[in-house]
PDB file of N, CA and C in Angstrom:
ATOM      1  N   UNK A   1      16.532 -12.490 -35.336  1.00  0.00           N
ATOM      2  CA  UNK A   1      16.860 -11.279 -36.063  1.00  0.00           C
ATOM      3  C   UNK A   1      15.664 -10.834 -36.895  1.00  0.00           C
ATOM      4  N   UNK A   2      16.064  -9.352 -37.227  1.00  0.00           N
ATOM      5  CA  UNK A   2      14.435  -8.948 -37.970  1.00  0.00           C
ATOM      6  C   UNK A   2      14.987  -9.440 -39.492  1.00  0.00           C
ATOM      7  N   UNK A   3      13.850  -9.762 -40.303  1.00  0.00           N
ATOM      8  CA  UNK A   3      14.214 -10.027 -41.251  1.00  0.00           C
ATOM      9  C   UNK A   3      13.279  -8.948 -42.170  1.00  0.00           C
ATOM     10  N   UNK A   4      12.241  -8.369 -41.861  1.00  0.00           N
ATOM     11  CA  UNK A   4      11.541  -7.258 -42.291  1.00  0.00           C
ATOM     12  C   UNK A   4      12.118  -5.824 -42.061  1.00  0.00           C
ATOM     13  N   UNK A   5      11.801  -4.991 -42.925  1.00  0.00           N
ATOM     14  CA  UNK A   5      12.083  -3.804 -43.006  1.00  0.00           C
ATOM     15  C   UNK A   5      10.888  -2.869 -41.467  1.00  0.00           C
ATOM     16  N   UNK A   6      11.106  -2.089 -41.327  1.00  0.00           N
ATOM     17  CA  UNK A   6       9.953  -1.076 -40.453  1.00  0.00           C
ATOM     18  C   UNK A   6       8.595  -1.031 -41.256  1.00  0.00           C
ATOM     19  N   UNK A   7       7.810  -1.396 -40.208  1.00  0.00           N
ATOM     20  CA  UNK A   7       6.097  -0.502 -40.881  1.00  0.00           C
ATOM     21  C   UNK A   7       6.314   0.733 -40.536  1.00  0.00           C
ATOM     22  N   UNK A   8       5.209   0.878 -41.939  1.00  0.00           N
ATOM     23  CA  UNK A   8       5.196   2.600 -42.051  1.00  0.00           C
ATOM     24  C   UNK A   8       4.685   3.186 -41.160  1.00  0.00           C
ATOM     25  N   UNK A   9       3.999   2.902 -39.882  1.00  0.00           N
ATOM     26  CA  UNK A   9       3.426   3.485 -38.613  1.00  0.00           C
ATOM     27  C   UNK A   9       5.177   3.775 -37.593  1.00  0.00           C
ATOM     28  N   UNK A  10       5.514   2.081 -37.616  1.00  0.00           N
ATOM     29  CA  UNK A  10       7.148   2.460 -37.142  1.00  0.00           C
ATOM     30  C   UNK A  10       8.050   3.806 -37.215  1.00  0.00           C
ATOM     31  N   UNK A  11       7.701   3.992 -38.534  1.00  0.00           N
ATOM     32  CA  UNK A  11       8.581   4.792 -39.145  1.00  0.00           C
ATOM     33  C   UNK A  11       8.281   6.215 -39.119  1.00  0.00           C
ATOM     34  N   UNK A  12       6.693   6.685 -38.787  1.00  0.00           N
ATOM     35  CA  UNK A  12       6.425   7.893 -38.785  1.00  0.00           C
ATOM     36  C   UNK A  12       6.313   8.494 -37.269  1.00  0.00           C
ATOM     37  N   UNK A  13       6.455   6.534 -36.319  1.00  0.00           N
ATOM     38  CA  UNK A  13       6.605   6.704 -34.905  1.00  0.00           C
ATOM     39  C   UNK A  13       7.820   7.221 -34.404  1.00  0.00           C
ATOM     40  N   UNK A  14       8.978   6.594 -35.510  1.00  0.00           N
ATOM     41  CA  UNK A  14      10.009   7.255 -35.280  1.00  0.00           C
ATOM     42  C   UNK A  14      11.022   7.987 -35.505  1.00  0.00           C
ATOM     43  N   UNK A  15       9.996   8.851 -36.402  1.00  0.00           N
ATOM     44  CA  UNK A  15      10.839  10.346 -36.952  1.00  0.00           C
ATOM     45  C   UNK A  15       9.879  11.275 -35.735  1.00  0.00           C
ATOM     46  N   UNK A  16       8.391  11.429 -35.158  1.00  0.00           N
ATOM     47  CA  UNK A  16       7.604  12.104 -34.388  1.00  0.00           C
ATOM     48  C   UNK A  16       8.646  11.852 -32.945  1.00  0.00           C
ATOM     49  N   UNK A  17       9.170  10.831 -32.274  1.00  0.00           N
ATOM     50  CA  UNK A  17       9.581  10.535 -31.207  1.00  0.00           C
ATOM     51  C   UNK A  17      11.553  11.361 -31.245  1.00  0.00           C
ATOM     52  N   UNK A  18      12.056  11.300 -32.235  1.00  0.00           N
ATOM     53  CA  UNK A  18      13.210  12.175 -32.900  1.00  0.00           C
ATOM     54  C   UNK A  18      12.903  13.129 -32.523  1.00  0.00           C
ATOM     55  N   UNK A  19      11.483  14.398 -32.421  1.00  0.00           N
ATOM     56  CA  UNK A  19      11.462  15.803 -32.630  1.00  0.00           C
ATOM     57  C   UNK A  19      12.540  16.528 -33.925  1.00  0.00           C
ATOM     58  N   UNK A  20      12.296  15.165 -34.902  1.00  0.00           N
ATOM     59  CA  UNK A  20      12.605  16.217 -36.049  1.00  0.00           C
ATOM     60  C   UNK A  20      14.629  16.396 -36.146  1.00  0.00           C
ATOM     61  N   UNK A  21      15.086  15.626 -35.265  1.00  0.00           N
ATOM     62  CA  UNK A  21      16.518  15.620 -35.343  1.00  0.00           C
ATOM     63  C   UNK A  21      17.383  13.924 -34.893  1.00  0.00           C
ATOM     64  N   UNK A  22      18.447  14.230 -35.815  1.00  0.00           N
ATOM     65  CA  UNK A  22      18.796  12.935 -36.272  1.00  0.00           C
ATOM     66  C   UNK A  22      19.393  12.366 -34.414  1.00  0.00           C
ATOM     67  N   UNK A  23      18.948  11.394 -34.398  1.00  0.00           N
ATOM     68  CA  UNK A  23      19.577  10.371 -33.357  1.00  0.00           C
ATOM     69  C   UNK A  23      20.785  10.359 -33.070  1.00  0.00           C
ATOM     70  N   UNK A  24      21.755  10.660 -33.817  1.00  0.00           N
ATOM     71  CA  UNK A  24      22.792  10.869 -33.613  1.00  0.00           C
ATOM     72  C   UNK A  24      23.640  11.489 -33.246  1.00  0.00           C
ATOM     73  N   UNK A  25      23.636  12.582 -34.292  1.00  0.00           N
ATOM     74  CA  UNK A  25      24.406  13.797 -34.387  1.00  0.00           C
ATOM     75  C   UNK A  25      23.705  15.141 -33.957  1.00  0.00           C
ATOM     76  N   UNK A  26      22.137  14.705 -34.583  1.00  0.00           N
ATOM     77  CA  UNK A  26      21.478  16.493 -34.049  1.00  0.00           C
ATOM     78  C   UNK A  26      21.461  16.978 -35.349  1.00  0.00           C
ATOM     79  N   UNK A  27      21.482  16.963 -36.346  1.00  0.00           N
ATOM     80  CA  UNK A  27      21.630  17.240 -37.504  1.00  0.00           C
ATOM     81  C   UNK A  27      19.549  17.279 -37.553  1.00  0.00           C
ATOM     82  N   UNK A  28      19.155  18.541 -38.206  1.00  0.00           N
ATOM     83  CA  UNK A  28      17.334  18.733 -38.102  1.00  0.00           C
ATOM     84  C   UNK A  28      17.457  17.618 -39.424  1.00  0.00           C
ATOM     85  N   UNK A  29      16.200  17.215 -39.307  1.00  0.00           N
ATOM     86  CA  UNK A  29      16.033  16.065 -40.413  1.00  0.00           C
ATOM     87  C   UNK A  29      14.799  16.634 -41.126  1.00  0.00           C
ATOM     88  N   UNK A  30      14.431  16.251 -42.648  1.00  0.00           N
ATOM     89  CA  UNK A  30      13.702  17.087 -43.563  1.00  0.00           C
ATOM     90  C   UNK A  30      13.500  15.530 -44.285  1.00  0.00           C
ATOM     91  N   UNK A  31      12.265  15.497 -45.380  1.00  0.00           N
ATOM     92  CA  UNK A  31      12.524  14.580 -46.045  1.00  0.00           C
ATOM     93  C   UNK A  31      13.252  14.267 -46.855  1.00  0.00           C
ATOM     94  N   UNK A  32      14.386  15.035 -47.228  1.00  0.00           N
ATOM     95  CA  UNK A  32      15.608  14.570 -48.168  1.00  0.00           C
ATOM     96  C   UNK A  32      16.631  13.529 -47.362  1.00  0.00           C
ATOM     97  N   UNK A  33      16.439  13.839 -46.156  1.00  0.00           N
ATOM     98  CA  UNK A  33      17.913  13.666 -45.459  1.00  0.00           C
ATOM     99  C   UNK A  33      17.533  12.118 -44.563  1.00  0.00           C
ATOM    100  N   UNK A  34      16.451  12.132 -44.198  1.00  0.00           N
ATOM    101  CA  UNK A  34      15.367  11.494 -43.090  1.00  0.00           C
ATOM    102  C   UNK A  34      15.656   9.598 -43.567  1.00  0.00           C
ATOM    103  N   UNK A  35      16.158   8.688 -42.566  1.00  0.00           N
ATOM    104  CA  UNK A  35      16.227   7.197 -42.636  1.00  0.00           C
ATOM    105  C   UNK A  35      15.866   6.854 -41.096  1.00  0.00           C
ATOM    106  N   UNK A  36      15.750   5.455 -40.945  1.00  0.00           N
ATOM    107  CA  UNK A  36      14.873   4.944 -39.913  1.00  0.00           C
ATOM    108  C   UNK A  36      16.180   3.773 -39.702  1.00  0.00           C
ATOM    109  N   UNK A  37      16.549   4.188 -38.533  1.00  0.00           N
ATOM    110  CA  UNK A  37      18.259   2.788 -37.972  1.00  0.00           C
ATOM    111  C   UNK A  37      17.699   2.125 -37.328  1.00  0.00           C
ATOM    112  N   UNK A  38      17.829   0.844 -37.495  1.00  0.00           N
ATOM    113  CA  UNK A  38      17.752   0.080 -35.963  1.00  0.00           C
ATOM    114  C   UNK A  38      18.495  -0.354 -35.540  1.00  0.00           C
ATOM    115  N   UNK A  39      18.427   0.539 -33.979  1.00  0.00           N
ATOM    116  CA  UNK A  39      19.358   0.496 -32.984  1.00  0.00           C
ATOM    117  C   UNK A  39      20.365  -0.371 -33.024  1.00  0.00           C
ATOM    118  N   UNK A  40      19.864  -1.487 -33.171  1.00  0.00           N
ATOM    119  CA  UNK A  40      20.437  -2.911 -33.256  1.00  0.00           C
ATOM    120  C   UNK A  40      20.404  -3.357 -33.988  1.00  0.00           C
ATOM    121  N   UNK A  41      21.716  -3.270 -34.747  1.00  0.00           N
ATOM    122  CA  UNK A  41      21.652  -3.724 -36.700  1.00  0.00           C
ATOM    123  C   UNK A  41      20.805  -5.113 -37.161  1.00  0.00           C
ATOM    124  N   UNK A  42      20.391  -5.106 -37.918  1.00  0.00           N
ATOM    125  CA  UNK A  42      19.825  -6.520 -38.521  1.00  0.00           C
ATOM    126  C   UNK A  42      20.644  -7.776 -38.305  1.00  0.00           C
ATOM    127  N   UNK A  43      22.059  -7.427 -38.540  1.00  0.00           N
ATOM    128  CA  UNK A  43      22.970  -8.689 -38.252  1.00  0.00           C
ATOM    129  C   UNK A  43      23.535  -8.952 -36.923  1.00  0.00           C
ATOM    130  N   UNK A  44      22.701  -7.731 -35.807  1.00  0.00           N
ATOM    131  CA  UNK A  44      23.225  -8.873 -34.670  1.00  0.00           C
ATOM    132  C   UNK A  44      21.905  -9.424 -33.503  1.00  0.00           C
ATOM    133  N   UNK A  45      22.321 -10.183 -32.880  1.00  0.00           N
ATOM    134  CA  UNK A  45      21.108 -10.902 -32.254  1.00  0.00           C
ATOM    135  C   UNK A  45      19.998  -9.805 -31.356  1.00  0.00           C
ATOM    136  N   UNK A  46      19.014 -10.141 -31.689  1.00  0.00           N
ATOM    137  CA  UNK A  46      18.516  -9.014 -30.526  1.00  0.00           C
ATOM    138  C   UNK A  46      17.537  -7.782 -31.961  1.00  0.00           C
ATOM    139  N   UNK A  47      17.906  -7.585 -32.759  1.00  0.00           N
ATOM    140  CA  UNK A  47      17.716  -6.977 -33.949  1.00  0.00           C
ATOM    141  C   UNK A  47      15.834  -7.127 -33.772  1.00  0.00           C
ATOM    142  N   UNK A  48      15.018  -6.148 -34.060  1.00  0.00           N
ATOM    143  CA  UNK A  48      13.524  -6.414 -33.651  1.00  0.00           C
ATOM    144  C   UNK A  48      13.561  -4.817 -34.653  1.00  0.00           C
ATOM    145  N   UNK A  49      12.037  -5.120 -35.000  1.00  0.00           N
ATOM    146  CA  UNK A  49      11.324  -3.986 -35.949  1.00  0.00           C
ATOM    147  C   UNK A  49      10.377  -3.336 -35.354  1.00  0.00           C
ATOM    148  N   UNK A  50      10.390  -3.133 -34.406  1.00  0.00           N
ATOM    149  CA  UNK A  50       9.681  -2.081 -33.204  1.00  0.00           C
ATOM    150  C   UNK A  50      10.538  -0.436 -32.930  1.00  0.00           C
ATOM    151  N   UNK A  51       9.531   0.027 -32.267  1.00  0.00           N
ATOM    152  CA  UNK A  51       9.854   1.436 -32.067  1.00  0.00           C
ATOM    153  C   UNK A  51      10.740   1.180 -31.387  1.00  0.00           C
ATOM    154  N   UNK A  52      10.779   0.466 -30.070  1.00  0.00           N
ATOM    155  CA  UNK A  52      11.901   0.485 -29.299  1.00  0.00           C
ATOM    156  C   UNK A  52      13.532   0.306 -29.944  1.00  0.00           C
ATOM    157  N   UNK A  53      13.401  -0.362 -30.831  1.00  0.00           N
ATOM    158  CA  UNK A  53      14.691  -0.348 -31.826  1.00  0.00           C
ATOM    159  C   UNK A  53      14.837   0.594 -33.196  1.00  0.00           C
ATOM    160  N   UNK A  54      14.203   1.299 -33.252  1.00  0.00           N
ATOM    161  CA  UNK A  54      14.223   2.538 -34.514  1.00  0.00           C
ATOM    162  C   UNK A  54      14.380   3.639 -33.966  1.00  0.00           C
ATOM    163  N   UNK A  55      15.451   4.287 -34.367  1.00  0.00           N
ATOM    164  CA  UNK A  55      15.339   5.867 -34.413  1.00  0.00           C
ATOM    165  C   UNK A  55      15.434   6.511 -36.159  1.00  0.00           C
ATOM    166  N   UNK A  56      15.098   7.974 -35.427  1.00  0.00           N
ATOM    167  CA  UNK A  56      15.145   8.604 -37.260  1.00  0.00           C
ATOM    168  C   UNK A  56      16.744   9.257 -37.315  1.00  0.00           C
ATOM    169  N   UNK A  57      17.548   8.875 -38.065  1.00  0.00           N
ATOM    170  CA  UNK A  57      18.934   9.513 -38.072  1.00  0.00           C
ATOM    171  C   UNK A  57      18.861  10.241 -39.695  1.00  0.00           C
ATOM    172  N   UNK A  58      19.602  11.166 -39.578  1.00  0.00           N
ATOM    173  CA  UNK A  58      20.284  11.586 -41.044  1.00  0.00           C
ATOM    174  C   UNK A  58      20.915  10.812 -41.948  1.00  0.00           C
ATOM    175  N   UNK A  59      21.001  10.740 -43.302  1.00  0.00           N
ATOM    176  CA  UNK A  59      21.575   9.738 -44.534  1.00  0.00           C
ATOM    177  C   UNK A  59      22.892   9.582 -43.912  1.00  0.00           C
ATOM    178  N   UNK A  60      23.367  10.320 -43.950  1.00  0.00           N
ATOM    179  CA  UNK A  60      25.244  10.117 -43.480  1.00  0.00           C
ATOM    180  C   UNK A  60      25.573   9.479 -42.459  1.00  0.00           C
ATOM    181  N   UNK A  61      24.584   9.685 -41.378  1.00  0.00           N
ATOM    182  CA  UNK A  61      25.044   8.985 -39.904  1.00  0.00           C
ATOM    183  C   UNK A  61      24.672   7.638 -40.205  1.00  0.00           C
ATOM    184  N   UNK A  62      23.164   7.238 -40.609  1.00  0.00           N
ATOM    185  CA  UNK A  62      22.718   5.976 -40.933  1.00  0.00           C
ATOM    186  C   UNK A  62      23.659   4.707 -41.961  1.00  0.00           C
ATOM    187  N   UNK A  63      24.105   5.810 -42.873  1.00  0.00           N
ATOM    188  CA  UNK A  63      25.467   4.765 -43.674  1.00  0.00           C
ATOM    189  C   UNK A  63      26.623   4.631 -42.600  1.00  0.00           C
ATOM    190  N   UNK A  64      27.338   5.815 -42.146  1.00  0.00           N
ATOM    191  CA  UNK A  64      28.360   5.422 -41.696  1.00  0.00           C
ATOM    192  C   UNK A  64      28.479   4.740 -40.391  1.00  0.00           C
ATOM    193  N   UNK A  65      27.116   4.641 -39.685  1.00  0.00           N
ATOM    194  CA  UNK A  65      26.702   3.383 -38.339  1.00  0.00           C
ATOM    195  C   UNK A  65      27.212   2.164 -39.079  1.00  0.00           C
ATOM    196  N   UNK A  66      26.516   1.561 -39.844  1.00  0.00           N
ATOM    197  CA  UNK A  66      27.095   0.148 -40.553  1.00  0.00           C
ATOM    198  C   UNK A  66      26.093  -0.700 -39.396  1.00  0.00           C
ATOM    199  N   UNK A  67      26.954  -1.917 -39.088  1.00  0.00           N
ATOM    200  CA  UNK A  67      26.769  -2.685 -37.871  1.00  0.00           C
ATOM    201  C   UNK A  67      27.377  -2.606 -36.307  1.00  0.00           C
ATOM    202  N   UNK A  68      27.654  -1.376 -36.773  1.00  0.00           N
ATOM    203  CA  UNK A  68      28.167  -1.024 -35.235  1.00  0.00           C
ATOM    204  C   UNK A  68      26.764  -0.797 -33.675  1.00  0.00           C
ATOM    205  N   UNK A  69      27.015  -0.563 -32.887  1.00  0.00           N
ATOM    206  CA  UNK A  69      25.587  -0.144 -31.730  1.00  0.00           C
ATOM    207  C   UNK A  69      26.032   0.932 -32.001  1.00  0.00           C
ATOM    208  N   UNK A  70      24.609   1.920 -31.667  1.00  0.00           N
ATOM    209  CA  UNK A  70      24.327   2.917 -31.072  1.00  0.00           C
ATOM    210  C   UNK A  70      25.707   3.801 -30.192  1.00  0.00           C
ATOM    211  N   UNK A  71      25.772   2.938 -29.373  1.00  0.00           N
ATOM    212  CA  UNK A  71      26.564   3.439 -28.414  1.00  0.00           C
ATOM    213  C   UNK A  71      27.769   3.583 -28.753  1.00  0.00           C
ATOM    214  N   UNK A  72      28.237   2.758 -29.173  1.00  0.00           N
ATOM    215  CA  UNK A  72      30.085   2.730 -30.299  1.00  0.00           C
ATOM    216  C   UNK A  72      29.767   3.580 -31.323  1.00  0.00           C
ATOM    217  N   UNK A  73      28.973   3.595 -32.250  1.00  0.00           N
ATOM    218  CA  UNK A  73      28.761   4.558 -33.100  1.00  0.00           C
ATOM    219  C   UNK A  73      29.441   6.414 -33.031  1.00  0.00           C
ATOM    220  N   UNK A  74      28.228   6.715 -31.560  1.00  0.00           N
ATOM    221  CA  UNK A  74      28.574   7.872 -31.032  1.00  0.00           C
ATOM    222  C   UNK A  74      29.548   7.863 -30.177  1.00  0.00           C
ATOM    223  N   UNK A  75      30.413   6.864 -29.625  1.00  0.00           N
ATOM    224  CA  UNK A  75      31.561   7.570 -28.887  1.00  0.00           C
ATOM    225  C   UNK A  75      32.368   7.007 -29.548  1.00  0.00           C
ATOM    226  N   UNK A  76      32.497   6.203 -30.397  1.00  0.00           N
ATOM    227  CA  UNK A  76      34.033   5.438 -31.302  1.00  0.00           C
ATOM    228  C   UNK A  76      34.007   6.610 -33.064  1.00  0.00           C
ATOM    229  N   UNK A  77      33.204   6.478 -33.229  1.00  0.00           N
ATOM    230  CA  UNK A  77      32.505   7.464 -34.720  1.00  0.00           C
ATOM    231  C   UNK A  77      32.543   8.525 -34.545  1.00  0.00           C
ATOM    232  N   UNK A  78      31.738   9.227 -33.955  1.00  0.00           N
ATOM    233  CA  UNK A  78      31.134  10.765 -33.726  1.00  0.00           C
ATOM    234  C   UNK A  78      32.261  11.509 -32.687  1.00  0.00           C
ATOM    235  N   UNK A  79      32.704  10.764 -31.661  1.00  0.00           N
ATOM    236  CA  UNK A  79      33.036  11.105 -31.039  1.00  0.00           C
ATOM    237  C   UNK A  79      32.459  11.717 -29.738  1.00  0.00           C
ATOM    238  N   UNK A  80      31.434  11.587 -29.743  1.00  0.00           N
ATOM    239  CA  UNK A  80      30.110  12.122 -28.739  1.00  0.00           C
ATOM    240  C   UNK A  80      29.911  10.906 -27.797  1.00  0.00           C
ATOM    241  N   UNK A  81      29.657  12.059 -26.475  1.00  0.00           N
ATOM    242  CA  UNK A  81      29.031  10.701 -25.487  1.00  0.00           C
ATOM    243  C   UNK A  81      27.523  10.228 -25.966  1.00  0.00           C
ATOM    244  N   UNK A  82      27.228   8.956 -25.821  1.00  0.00           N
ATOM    245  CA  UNK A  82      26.148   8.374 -26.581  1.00  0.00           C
ATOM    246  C   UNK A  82      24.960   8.597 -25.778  1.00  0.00           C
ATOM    247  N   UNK A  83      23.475   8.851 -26.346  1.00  0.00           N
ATOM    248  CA  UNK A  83      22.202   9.307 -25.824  1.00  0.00           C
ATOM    249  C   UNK A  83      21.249   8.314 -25.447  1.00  0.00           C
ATOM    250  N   UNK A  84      20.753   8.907 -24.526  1.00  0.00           N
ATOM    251  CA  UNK A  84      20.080   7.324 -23.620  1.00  0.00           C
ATOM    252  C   UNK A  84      19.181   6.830 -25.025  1.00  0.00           C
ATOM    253  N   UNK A  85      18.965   5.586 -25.349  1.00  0.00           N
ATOM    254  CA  UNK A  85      17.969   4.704 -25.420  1.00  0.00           C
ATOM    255  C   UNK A  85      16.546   4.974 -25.149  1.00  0.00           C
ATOM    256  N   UNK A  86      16.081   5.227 -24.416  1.00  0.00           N
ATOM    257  CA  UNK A  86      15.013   5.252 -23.317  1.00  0.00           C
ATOM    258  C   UNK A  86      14.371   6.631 -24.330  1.00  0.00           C
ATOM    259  N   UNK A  87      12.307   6.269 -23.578  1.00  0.00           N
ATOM    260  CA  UNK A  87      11.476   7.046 -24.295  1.00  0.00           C
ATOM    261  C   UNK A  87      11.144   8.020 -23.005  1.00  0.00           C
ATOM    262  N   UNK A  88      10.467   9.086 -23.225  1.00  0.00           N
ATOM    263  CA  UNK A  88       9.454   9.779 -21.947  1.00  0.00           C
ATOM    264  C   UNK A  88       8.679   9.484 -22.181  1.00  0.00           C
ATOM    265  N   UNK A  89       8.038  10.503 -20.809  1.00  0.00           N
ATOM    266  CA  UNK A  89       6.468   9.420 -20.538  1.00  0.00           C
ATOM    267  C   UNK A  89       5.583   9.804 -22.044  1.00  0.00           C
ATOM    268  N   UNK A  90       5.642  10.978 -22.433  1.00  0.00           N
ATOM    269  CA  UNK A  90       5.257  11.691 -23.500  1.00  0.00           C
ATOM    270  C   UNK A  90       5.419  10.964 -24.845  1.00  0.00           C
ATOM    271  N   UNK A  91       6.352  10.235 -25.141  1.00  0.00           N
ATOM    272  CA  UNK A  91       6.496   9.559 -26.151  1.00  0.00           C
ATOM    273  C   UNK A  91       7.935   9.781 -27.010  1.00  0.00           C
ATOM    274  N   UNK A  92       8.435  11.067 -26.327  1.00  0.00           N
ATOM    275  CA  UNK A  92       9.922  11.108 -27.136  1.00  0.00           C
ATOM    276  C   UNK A  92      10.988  10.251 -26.900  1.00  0.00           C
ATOM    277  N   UNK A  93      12.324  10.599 -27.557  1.00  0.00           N
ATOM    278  CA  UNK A  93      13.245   9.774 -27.356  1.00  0.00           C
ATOM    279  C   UNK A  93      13.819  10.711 -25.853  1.00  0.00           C
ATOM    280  N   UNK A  94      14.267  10.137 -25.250  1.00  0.00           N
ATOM    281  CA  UNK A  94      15.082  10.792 -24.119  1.00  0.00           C
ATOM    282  C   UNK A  94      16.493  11.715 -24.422  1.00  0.00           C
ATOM    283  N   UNK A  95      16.352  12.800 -24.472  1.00  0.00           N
ATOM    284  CA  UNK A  95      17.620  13.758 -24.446  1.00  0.00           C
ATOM    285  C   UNK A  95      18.815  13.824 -23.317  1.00  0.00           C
ATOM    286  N   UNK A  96      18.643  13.104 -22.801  1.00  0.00           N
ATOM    287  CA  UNK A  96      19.542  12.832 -21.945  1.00  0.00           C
ATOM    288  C   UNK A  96      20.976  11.514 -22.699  1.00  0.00           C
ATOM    289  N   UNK A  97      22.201  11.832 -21.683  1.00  0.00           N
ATOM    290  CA  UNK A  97      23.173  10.344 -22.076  1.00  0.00           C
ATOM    291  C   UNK A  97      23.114   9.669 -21.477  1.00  0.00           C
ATOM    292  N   UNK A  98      23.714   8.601 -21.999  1.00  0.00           N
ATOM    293  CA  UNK A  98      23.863   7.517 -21.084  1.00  0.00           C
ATOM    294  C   UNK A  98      24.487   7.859 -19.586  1.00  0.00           C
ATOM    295  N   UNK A  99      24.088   7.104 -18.776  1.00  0.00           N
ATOM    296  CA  UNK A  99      24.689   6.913 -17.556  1.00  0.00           C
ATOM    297  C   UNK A  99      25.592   6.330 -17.450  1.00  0.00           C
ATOM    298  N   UNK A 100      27.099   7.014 -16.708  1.00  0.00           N
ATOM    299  CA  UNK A 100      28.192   6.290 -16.600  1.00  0.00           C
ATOM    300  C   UNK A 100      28.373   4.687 -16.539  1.00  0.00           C
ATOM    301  N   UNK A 101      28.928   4.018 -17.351  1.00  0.00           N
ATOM    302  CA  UNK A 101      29.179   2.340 -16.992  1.00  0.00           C
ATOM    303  C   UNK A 101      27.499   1.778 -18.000  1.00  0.00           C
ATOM    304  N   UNK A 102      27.116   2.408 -18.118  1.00  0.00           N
ATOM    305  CA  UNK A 102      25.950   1.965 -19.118  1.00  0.00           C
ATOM    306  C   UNK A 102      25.568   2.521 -20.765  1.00  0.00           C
ATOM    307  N   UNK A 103      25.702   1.220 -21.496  1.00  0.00           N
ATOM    308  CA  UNK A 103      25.616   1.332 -22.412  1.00  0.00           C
ATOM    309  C   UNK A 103      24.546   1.639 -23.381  1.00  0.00           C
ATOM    310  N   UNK A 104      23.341   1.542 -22.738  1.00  0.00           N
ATOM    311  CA  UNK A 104      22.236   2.162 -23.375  1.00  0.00           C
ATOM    312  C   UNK A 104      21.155   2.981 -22.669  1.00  0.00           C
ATOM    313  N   UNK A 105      20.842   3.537 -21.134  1.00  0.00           N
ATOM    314  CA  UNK A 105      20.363   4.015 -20.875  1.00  0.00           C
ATOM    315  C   UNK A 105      20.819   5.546 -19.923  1.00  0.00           C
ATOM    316  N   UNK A 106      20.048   6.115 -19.034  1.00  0.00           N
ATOM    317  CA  UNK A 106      20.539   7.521 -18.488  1.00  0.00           C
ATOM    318  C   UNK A 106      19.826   7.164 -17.144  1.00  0.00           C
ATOM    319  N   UNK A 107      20.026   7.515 -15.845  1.00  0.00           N
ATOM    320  CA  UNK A 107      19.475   6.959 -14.771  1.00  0.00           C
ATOM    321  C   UNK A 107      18.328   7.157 -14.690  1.00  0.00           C
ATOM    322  N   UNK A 108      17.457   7.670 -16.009  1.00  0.00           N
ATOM    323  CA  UNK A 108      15.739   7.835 -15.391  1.00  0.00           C
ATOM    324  C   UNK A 108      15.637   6.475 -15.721  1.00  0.00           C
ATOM    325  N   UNK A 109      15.851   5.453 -16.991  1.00  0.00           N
ATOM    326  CA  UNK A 109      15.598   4.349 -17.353  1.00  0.00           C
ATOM    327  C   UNK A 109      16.163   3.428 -16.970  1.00  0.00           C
TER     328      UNK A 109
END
């Protein structure tokens, strides 16, 4: 498990890879509003302080995730089908959802 918080490169990797909107919901993110989730909460196994596990979400979504995944989050929480995981070649997060029967990616990944 991570036991460190994000470096600040992490963190500016992954509000730039966001385009500026929360991971979650879509909500535009500003610096009032702007937190750094990982994917994979601190308390469960698998938990890492890399880009691949950070996105930039909004204050509200980031509290009310808790320790839930990603994926339960947005379809048990939000109510939304949940958004791939996966980066482009470019460096963003993928705008696409998940692919049916899969829990974290969309069939490009």
């Amino acid at each position: 498990m991570a036991s460190k918080n994000f470096s600040s490169k992490t963190k500016a990797e992954a509000v730039r890879a966001s385009r500026g909107e929360c991971f979650y919901d879509g909500t535009r993110l500003n610096k009032n509003n702007t937190e750094i989730d990982h994917v994979v909460n601190k308390m469960r196994p698998g938990c890492t302080n890399d880009l691949s596990n950070a996105v930039a979400a909004c204050k509200p979504c980031n509290r009310e995730k808790g320790t839930l995944t990603a994926y339960d989050f947005q379809a048990n929480k939000l109510g939304v089908t949940p958004r791939c995981q996966g980066f482009t070649q470019d460096g963003y997060r993928c705008q696409r959802n998940v692919a049916e029967g899969n829990r974290k990616y969309c069939h490009d990944h």
